[in-house]
PDB file of N, CA and C in Angstrom:
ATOM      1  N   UNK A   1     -60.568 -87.463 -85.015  1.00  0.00           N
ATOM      2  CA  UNK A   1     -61.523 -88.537 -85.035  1.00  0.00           C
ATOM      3  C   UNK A   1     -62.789 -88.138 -85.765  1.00  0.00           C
ATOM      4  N   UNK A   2     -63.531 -86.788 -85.383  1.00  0.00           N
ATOM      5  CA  UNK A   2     -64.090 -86.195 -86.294  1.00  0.00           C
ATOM      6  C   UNK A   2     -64.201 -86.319 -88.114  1.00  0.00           C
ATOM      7  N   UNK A   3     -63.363 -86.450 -88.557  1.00  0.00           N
ATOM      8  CA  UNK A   3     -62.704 -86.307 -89.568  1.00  0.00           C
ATOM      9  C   UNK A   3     -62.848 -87.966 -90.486  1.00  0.00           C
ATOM     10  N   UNK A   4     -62.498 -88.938 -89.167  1.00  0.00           N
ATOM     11  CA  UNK A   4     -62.295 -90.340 -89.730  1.00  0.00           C
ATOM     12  C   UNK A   4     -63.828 -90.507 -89.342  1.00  0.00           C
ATOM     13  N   UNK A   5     -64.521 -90.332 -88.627  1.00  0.00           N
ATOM     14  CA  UNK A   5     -66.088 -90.969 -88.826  1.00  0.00           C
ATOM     15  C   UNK A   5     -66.757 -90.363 -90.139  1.00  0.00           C
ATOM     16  N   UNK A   6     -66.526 -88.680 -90.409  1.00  0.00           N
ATOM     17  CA  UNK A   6     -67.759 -88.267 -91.530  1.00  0.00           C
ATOM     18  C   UNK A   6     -66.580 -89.361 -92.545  1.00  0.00           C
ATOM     19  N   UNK A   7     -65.758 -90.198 -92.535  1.00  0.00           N
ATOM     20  CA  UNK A   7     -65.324 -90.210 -93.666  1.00  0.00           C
ATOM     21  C   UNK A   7     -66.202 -92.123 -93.754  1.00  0.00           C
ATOM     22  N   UNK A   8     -66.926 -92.333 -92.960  1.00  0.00           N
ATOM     23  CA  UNK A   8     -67.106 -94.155 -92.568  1.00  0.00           C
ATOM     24  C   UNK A   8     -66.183 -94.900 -92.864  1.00  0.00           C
ATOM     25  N   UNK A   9     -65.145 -94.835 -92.063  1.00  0.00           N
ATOM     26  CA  UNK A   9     -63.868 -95.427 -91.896  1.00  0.00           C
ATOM     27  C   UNK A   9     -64.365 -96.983 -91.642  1.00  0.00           C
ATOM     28  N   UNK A  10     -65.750 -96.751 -90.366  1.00  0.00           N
ATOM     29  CA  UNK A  10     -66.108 -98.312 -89.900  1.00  0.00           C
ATOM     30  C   UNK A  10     -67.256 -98.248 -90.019  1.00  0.00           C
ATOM     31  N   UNK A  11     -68.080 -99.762 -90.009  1.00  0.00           N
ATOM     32  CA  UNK A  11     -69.034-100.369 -89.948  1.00  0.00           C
ATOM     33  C   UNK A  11     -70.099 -99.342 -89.392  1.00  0.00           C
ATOM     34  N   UNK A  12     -71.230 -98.677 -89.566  1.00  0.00           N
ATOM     35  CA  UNK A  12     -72.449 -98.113 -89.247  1.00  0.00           C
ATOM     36  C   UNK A  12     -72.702 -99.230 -87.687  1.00  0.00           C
ATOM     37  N   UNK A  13     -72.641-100.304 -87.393  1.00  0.00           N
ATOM     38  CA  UNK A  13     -72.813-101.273 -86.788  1.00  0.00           C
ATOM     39  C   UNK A  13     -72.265-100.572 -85.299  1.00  0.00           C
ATOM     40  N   UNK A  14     -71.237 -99.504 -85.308  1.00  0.00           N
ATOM     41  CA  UNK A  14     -70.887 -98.710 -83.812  1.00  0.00           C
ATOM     42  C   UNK A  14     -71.037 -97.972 -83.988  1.00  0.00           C
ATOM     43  N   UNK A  15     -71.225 -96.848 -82.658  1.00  0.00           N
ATOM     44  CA  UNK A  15     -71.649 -95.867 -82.846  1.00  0.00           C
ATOM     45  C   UNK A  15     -70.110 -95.834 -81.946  1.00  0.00           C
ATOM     46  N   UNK A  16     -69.616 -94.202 -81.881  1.00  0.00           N
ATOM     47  CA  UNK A  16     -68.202 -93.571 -81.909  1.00  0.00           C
ATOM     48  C   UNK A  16     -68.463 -92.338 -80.993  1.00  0.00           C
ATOM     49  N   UNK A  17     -68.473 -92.043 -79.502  1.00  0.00           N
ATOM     50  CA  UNK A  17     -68.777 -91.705 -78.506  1.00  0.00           C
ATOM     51  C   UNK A  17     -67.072 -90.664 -78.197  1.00  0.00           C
ATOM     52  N   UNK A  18     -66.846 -89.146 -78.851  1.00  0.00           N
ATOM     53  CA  UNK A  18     -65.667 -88.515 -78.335  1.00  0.00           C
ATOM     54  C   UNK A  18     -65.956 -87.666 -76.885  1.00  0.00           C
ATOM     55  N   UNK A  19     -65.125 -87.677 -76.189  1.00  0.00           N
ATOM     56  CA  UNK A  19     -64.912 -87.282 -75.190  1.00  0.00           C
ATOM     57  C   UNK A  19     -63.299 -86.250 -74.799  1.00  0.00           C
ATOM     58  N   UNK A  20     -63.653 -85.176 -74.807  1.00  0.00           N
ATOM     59  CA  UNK A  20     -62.174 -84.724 -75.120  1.00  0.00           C
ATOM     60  C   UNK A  20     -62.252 -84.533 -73.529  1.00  0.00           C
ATOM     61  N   UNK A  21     -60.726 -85.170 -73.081  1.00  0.00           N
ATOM     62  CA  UNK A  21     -60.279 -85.544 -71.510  1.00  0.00           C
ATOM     63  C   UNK A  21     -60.213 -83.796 -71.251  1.00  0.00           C
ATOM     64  N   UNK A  22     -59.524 -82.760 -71.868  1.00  0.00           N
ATOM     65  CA  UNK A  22     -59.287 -81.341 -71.417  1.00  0.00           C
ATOM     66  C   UNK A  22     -58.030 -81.227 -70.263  1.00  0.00           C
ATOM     67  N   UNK A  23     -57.101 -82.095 -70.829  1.00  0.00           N
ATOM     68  CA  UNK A  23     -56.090 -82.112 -70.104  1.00  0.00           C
ATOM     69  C   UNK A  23     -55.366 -83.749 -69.863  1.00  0.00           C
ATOM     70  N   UNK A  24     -54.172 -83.678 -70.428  1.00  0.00           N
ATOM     71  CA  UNK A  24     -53.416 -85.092 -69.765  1.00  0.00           C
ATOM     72  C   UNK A  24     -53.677 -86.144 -68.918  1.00  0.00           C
ATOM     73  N   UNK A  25     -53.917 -84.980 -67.249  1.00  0.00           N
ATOM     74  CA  UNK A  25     -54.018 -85.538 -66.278  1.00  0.00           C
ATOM     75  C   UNK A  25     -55.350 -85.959 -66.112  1.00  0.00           C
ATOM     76  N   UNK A  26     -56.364 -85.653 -67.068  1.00  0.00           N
ATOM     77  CA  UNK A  26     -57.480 -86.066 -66.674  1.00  0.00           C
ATOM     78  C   UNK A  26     -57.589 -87.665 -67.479  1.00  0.00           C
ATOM     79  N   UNK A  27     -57.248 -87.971 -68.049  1.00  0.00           N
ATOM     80  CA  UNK A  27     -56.967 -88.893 -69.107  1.00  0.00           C
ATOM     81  C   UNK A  27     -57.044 -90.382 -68.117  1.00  0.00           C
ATOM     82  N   UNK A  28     -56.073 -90.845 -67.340  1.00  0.00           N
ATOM     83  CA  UNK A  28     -56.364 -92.203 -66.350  1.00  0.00           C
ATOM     84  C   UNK A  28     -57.766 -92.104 -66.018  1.00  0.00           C
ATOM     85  N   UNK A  29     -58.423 -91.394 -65.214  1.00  0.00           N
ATOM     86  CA  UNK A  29     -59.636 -91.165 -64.584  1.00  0.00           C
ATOM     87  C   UNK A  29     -60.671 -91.644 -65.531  1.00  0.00           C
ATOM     88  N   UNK A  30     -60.752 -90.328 -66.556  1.00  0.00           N
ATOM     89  CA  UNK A  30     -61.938 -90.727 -67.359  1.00  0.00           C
ATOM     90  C   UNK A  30     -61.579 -92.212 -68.263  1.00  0.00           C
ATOM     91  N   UNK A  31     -60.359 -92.709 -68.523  1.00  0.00           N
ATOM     92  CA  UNK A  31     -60.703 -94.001 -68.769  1.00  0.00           C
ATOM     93  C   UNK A  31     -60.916 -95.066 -68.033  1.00  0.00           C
ATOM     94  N   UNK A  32     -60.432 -94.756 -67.166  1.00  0.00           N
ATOM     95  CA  UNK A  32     -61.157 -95.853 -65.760  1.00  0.00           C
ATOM     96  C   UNK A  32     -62.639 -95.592 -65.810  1.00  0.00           C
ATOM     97  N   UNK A  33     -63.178 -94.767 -65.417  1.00  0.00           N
ATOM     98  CA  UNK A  33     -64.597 -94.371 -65.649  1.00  0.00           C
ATOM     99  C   UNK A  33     -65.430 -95.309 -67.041  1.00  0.00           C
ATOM    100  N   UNK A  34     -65.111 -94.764 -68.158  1.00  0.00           N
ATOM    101  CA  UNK A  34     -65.679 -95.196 -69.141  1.00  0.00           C
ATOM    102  C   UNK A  34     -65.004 -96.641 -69.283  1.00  0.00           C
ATOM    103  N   UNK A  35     -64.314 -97.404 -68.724  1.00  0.00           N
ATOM    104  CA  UNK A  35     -64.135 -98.855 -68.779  1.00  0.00           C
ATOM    105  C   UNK A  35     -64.533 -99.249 -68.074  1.00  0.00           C
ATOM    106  N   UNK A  36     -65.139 -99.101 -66.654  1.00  0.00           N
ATOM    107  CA  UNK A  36     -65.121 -99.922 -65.615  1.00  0.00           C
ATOM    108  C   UNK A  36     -66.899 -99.481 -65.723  1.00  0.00           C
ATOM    109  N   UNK A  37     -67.364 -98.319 -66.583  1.00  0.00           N
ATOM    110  CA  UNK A  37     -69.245 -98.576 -66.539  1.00  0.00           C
ATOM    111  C   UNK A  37     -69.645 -99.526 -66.972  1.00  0.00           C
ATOM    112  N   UNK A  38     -68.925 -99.662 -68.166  1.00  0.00           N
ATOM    113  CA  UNK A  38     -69.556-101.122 -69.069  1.00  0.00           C
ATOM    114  C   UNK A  38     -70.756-100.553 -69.689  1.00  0.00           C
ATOM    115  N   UNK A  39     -70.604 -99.403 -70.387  1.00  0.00           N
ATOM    116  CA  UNK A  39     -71.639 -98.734 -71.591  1.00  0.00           C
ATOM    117  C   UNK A  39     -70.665 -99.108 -72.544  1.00  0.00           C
ATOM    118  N   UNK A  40     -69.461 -99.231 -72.883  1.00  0.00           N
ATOM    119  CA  UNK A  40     -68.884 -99.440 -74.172  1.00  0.00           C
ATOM    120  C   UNK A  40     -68.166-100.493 -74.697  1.00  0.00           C
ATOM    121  N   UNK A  41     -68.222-101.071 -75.720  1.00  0.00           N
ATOM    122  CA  UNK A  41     -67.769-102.065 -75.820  1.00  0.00           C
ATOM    123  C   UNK A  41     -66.175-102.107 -75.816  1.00  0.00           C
ATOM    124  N   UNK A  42     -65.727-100.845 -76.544  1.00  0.00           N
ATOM    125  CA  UNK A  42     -64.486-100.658 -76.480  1.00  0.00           C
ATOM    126  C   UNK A  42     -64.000 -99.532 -76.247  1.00  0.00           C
ATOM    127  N   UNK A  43     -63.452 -98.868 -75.614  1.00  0.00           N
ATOM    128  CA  UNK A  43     -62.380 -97.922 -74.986  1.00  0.00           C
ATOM    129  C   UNK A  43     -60.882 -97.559 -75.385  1.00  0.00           C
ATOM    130  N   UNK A  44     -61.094 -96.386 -75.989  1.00  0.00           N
ATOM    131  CA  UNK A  44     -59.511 -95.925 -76.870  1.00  0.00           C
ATOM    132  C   UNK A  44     -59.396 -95.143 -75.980  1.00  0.00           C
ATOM    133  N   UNK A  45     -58.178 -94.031 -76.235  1.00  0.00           N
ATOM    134  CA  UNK A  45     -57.517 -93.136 -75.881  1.00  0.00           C
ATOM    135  C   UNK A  45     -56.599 -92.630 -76.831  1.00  0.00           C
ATOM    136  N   UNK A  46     -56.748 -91.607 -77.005  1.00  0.00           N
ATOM    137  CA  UNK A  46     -56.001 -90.593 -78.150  1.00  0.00           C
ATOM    138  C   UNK A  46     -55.755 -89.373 -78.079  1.00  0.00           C
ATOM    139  N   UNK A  47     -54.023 -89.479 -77.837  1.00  0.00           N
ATOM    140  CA  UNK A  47     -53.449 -88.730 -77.504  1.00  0.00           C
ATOM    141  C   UNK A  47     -52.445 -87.687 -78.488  1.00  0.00           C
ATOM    142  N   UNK A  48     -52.464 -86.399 -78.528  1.00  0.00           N
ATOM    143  CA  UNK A  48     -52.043 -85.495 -79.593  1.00  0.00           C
ATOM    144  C   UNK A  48     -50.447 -85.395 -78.984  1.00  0.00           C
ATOM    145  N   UNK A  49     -49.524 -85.830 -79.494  1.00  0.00           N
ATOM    146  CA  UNK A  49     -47.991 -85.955 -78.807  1.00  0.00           C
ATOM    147  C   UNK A  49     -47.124 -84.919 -79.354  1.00  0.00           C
ATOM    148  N   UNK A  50     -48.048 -83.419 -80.524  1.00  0.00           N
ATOM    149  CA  UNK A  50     -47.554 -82.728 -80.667  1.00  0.00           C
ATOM    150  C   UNK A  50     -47.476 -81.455 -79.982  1.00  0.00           C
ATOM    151  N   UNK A  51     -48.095 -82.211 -78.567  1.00  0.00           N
ATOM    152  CA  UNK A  51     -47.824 -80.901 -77.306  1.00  0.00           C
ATOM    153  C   UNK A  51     -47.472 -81.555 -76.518  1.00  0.00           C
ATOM    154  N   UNK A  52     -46.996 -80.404 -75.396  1.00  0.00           N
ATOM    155  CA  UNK A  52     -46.185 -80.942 -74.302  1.00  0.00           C
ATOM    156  C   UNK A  52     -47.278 -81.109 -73.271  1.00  0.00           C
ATOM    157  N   UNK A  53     -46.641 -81.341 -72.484  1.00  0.00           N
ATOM    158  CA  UNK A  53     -45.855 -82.132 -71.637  1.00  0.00           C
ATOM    159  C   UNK A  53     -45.347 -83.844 -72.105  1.00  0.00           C
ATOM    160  N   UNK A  54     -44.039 -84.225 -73.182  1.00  0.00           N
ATOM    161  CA  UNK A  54     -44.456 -85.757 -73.335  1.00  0.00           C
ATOM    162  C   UNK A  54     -44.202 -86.694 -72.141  1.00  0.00           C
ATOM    163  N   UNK A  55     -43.845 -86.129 -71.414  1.00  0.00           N
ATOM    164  CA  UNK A  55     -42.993 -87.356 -70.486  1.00  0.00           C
ATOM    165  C   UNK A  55     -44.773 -87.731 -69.857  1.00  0.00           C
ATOM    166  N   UNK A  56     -45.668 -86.833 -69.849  1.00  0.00           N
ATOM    167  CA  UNK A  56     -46.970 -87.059 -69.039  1.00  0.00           C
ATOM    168  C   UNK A  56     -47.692 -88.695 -70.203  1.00  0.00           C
ATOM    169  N   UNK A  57     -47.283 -88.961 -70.737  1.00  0.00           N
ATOM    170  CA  UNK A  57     -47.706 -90.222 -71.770  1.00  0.00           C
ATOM    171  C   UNK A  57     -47.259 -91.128 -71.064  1.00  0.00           C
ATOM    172  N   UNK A  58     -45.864 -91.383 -70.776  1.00  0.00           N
ATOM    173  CA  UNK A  58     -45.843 -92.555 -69.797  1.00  0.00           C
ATOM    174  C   UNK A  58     -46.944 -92.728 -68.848  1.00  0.00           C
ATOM    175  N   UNK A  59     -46.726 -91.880 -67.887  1.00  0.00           N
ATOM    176  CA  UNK A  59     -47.805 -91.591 -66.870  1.00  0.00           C
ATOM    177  C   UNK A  59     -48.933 -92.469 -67.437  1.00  0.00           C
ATOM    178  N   UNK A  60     -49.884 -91.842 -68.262  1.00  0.00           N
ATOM    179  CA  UNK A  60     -51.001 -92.152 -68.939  1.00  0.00           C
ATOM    180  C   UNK A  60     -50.953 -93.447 -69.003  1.00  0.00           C
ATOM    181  N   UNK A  61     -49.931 -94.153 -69.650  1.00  0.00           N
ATOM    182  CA  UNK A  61     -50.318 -95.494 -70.053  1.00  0.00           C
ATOM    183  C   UNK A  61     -49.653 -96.300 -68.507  1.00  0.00           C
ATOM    184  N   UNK A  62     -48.789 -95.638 -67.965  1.00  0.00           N
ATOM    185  CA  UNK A  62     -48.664 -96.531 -66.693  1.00  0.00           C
ATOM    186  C   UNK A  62     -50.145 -96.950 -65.620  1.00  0.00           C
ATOM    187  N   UNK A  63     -50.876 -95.657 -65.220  1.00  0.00           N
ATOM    188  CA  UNK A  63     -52.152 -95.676 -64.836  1.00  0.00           C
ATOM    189  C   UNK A  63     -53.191 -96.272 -65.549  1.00  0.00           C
ATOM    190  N   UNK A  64     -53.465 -96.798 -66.533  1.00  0.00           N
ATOM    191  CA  UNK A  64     -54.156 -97.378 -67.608  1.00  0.00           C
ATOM    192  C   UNK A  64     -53.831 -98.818 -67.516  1.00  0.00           C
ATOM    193  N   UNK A  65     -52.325 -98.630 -67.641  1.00  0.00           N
ATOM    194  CA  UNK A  65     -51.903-100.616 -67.191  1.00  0.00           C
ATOM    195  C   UNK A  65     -52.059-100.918 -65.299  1.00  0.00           C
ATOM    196  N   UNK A  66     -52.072 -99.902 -64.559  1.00  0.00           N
ATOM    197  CA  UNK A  66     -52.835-100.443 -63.364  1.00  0.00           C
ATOM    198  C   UNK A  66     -54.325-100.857 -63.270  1.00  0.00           C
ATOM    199  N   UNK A  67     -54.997 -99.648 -63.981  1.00  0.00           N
ATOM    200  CA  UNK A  67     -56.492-100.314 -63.696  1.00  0.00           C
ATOM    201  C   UNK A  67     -56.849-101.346 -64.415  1.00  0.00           C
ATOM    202  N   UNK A  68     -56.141-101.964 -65.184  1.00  0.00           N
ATOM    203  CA  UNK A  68     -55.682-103.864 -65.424  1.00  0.00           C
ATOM    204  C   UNK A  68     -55.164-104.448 -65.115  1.00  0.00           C
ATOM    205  N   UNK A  69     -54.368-104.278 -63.971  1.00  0.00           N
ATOM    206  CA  UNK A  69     -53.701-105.216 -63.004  1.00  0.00           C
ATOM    207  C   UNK A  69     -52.612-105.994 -64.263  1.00  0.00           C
ATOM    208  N   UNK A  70     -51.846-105.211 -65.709  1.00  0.00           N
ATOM    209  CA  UNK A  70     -51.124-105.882 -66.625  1.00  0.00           C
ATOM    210  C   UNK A  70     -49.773-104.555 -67.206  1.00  0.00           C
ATOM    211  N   UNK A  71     -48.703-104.819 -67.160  1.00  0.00           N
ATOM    212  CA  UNK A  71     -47.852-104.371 -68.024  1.00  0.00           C
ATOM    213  C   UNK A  71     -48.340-104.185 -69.579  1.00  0.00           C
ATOM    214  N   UNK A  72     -49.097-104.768 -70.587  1.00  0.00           N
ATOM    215  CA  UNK A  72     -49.338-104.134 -71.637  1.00  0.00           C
ATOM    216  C   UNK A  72     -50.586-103.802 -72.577  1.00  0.00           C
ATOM    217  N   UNK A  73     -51.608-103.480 -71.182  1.00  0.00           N
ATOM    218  CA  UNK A  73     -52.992-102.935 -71.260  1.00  0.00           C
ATOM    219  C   UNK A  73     -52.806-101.809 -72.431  1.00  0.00           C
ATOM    220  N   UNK A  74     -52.533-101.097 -71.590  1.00  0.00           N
ATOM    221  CA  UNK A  74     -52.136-100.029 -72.309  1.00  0.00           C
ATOM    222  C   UNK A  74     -51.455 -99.351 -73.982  1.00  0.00           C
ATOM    223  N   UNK A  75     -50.656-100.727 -74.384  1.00  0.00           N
ATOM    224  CA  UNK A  75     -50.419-100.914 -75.694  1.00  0.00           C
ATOM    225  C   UNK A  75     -51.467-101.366 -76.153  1.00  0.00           C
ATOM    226  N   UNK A  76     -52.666-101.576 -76.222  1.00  0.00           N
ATOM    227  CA  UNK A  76     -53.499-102.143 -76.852  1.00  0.00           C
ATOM    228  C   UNK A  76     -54.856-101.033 -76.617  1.00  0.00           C
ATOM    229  N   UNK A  77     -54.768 -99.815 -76.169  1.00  0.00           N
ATOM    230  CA  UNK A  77     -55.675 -98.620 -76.010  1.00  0.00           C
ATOM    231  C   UNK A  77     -55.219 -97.820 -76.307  1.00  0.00           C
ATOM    232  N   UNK A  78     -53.973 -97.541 -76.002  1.00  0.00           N
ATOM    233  CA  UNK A  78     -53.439 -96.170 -76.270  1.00  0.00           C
ATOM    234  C   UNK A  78     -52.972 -95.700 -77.857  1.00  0.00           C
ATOM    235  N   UNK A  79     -53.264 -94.812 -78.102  1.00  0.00           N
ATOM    236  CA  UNK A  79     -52.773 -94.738 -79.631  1.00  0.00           C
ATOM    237  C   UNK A  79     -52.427 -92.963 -80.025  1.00  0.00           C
ATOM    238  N   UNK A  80     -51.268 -93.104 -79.883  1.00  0.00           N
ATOM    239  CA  UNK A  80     -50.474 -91.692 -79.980  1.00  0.00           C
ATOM    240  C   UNK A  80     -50.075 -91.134 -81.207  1.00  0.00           C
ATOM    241  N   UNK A  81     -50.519 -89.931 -81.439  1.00  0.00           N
ATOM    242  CA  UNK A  81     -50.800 -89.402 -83.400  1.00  0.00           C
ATOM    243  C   UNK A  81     -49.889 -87.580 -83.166  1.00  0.00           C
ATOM    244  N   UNK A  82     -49.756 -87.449 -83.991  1.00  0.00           N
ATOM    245  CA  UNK A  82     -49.153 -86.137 -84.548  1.00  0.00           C
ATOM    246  C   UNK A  82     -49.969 -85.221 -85.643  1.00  0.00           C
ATOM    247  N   UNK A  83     -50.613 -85.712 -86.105  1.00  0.00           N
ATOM    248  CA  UNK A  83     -51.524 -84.883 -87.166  1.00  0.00           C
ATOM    249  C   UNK A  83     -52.825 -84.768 -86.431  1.00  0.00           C
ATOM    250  N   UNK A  84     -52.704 -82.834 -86.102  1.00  0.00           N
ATOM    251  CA  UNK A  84     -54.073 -82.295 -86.222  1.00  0.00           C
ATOM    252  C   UNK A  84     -54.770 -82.286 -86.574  1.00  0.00           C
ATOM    253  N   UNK A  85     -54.863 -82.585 -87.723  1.00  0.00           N
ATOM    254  CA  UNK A  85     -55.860 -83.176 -88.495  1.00  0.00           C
ATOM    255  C   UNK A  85     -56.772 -84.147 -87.936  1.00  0.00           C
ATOM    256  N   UNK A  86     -56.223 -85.316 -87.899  1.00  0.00           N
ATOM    257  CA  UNK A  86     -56.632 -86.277 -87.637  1.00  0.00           C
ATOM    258  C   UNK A  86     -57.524 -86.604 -85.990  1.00  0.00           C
ATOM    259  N   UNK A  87     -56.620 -85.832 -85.210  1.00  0.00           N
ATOM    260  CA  UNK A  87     -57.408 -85.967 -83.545  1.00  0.00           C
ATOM    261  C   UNK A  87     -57.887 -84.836 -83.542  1.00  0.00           C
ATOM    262  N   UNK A  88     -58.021 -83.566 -84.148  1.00  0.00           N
ATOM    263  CA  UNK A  88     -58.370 -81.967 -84.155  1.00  0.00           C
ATOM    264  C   UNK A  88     -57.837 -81.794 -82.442  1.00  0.00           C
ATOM    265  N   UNK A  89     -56.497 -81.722 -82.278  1.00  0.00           N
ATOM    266  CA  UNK A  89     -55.675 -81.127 -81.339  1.00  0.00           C
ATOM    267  C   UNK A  89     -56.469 -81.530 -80.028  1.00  0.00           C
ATOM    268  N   UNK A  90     -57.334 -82.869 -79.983  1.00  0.00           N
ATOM    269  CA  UNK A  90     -57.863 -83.122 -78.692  1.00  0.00           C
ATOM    270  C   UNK A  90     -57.186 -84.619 -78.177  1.00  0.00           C
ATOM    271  N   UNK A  91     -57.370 -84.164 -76.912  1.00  0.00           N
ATOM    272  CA  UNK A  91     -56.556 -85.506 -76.345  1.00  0.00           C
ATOM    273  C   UNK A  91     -58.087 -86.046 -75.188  1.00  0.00           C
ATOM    274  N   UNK A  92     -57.820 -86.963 -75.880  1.00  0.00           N
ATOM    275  CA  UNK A  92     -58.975 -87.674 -74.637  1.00  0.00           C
ATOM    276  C   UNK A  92     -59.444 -89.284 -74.852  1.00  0.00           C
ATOM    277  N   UNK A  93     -60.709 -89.796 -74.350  1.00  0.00           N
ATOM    278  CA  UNK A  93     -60.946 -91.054 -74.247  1.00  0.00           C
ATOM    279  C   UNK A  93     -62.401 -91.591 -75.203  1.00  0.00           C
ATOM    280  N   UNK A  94     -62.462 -91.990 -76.169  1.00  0.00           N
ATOM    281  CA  UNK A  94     -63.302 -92.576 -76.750  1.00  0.00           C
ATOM    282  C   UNK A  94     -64.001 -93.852 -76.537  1.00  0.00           C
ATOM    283  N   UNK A  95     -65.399 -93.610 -76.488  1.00  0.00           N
ATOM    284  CA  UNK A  95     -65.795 -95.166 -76.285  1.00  0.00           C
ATOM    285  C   UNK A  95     -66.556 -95.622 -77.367  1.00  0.00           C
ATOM    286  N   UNK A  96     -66.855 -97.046 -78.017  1.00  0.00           N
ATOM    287  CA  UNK A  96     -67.571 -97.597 -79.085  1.00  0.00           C
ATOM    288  C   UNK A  96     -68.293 -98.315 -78.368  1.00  0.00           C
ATOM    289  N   UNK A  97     -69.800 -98.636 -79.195  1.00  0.00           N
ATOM    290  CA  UNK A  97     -70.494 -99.339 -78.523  1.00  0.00           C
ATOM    291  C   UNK A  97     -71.145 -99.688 -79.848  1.00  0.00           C
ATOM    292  N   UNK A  98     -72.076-100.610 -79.746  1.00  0.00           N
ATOM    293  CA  UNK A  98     -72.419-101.348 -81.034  1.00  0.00           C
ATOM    294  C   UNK A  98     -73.788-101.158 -80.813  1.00  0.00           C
ATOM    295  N   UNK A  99     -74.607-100.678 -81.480  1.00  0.00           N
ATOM    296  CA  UNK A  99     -76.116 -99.936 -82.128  1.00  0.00           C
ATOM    297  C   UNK A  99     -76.898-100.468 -81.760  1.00  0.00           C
TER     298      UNK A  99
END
């Protein structure tokens, strides 16, 4: 994510808030947290699926579609990548908020 902001992928208009979760399991929590403060306008999650544990991704997005009371919350936050590059090998929860 690093990587896609120095590049101004988006609008100057948000500002781009990383939070690396430091573990899978921490991942439901801190996005419940950062969704349910209402500091951000929008709430990602980005997850590096070129480490293990994968079966812990279900998990993730199952707990994510509870704290929406919806089956496909979670397709619409979650966004699962393979290039280091791109997430620099961090898995965690991002929030945007507008300037």
């Amino acid at each position: 994510m690093d990587k896609l902001i120095s590049l101004q992928v988006w609008s100057t208009t948000y500002e781009f808030v990383l939070e690396n979760a430091e573990g899978n399991g921490n991942i439901p929590a801190r996005y419940q947290d950062k969704y349910q403060n209402g500091s951000y306008d929008l709430v990602l999650v980005f997850c590096d699926t070129d480490k293990k544990p994968y079966e812990q991704y279900g998990d993730i997005k199952r707990k994510i579609n509870e704290v929406h009371g919806t089956e496909h919350a979670a397709d619409q936050v979650v966004i699962f990548g393979t290039t280091d590059d791109l997430i620099k090998g961090n898995i965690g929860v991002q929030g945007v908020q507008t300037r």
